[in-house]
C-alpha atoms as a PDB file:
ATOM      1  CA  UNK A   1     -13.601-116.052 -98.397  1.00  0.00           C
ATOM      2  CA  UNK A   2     -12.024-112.919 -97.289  1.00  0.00           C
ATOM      3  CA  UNK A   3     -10.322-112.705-100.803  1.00  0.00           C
ATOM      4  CA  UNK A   4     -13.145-113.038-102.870  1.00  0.00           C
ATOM      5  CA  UNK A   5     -15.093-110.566-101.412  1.00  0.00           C
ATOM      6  CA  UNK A   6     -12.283-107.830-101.379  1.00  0.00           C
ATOM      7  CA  UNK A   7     -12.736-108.922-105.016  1.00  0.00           C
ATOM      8  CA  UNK A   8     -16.317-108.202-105.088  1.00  0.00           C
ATOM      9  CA  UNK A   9     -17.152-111.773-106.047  1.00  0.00           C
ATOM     10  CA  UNK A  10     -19.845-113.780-104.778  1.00  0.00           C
ATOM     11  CA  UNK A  11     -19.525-116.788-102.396  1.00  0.00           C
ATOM     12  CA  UNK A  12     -21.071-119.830-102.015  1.00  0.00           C
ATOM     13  CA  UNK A  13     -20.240-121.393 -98.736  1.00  0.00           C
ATOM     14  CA  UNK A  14     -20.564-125.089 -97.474  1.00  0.00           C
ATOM     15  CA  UNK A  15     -18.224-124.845 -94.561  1.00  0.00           C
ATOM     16  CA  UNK A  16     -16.492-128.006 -92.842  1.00  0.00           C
ATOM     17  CA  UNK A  17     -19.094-129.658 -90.183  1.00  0.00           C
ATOM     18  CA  UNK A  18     -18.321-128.600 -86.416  1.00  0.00           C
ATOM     19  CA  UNK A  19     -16.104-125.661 -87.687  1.00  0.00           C
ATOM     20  CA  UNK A  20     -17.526-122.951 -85.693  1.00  0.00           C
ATOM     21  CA  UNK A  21     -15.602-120.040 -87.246  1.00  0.00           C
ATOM     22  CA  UNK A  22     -16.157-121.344 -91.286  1.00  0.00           C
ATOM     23  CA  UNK A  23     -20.020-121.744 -89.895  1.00  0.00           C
ATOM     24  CA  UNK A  24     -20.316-118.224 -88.425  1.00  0.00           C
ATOM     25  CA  UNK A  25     -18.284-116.646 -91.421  1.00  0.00           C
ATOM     26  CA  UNK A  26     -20.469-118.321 -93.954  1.00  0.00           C
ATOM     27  CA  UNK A  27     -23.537-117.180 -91.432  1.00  0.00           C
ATOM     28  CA  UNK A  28     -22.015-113.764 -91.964  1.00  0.00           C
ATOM     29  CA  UNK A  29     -21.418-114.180 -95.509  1.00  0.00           C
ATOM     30  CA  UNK A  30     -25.512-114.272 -96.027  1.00  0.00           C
ATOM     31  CA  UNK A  31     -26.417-111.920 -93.813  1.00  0.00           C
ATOM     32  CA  UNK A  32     -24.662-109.206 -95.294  1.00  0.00           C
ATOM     33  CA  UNK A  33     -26.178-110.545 -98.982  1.00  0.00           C
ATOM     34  CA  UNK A  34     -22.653-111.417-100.504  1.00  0.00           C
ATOM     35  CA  UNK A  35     -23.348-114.748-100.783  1.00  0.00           C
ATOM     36  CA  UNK A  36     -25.087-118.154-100.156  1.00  0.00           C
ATOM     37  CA  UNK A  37     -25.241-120.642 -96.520  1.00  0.00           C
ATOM     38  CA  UNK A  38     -25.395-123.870 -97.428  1.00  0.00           C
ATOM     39  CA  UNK A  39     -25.032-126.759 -94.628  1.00  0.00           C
ATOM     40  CA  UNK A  40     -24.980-129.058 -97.631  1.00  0.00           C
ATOM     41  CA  UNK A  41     -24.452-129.101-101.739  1.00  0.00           C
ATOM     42  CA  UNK A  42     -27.675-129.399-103.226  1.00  0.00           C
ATOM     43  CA  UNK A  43     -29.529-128.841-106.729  1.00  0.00           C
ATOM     44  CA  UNK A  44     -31.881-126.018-104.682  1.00  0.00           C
ATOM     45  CA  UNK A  45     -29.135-124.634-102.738  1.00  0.00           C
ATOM     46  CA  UNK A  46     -27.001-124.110-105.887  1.00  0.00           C
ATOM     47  CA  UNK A  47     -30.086-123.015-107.984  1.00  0.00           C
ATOM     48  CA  UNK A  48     -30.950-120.207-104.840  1.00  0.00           C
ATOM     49  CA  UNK A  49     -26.955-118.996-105.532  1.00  0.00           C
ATOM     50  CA  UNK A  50     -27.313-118.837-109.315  1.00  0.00           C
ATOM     51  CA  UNK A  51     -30.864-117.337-109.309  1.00  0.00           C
ATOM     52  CA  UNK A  52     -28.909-114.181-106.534  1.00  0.00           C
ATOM     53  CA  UNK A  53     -26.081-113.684-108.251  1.00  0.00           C
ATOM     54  CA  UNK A  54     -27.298-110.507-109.689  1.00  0.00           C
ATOM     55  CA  UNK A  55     -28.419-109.065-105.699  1.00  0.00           C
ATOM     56  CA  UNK A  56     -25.359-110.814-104.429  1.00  0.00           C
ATOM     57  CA  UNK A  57     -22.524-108.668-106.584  1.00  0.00           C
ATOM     58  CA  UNK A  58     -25.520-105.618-106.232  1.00  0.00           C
ATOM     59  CA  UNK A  59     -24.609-105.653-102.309  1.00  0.00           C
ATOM     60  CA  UNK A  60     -20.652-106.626-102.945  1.00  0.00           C
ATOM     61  CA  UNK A  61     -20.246-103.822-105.148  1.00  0.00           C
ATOM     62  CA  UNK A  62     -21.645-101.098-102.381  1.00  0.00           C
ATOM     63  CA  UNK A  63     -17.917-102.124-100.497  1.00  0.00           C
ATOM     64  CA  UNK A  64     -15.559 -99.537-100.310  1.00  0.00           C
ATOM     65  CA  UNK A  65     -12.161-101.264-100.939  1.00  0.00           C
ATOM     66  CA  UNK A  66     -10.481 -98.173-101.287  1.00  0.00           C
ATOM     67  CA  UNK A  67     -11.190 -97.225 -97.995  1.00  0.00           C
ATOM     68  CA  UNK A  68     -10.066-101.312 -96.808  1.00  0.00           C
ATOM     69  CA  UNK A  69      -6.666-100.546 -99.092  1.00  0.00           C
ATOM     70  CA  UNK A  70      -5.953 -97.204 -97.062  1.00  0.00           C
ATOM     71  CA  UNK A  71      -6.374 -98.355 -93.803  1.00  0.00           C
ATOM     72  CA  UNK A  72      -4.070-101.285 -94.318  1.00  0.00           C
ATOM     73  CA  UNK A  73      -1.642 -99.013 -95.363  1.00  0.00           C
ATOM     74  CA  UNK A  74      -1.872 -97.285 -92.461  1.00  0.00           C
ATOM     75  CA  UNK A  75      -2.187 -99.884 -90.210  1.00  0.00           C
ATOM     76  CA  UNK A  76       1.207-101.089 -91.992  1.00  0.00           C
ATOM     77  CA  UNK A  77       2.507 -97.924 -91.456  1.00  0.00           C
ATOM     78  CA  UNK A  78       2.483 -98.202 -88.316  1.00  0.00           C
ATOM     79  CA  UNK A  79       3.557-101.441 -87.499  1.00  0.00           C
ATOM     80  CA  UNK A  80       6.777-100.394 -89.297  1.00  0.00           C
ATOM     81  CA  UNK A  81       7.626 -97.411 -87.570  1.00  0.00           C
ATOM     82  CA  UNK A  82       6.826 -99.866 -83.791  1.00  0.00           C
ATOM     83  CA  UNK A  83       8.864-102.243 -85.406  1.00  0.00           C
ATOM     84  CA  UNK A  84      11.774 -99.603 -86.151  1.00  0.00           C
ATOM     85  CA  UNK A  85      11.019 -97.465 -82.723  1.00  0.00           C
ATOM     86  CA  UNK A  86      11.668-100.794 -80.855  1.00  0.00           C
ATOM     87  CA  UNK A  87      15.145-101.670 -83.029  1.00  0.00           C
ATOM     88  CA  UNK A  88      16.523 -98.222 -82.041  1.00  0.00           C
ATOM     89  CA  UNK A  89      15.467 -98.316 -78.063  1.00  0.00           C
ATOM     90  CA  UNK A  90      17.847-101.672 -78.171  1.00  0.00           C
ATOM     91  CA  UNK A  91      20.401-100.425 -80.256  1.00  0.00           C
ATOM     92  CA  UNK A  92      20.448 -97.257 -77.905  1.00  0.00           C
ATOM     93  CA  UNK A  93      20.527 -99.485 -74.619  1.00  0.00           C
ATOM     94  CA  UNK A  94      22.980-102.073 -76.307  1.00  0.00           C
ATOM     95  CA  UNK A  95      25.377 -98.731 -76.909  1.00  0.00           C
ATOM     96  CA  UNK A  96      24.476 -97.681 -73.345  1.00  0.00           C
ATOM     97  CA  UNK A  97      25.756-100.888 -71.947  1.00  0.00           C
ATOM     98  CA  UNK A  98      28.486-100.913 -73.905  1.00  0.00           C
END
């Protein structure tokens, strides 16, 4: 889901039964107009999607992904320079031992 709405495409969700987090994402998912809640596969359900599409990639295309790909750089950014912080405090107190 995640995917095709950093894509910008419209989703129509029938999430597993008893899967809280699919049922609350797909909850989501319609509330924020990118896409269709459907508890089950229907002619009218799939008719609603088809007849939205047009308001559906309306609201997906008001996402900044630009601003999504720069913080995940950053956020990568960071995790690299923890990752390399934490290599050279036990390099340092493997030397320190030595």
């Amino acid at each position: 889901m995640s995917e095709a709405i950093y894509l910008k495409k419209p989703v129509y969700s029938e999430p597993v039964k008893e899967q809280f987090e699919q049922i609350l994402n797909a909850i989501y998912l319609q509330k924020l107009g990118y896409g269709l809640f459907a508890e089950t596969s229907c002619k009218e359900s799939l008719l609603t999607f088809f007849s939205k599409l047009d308001e559906y990639k309306k609201n997906l295309n008001k996402l900044n992904t630009k601003k999504l790909d720069d913080d995940f750089d950053k956020a990568i950014v960071n995790i690299n320079e923890k990752i390399l912080s934490l290599a050279n405090t036990k390099t340092s107190s493997n030397t320190k031992m030595k």
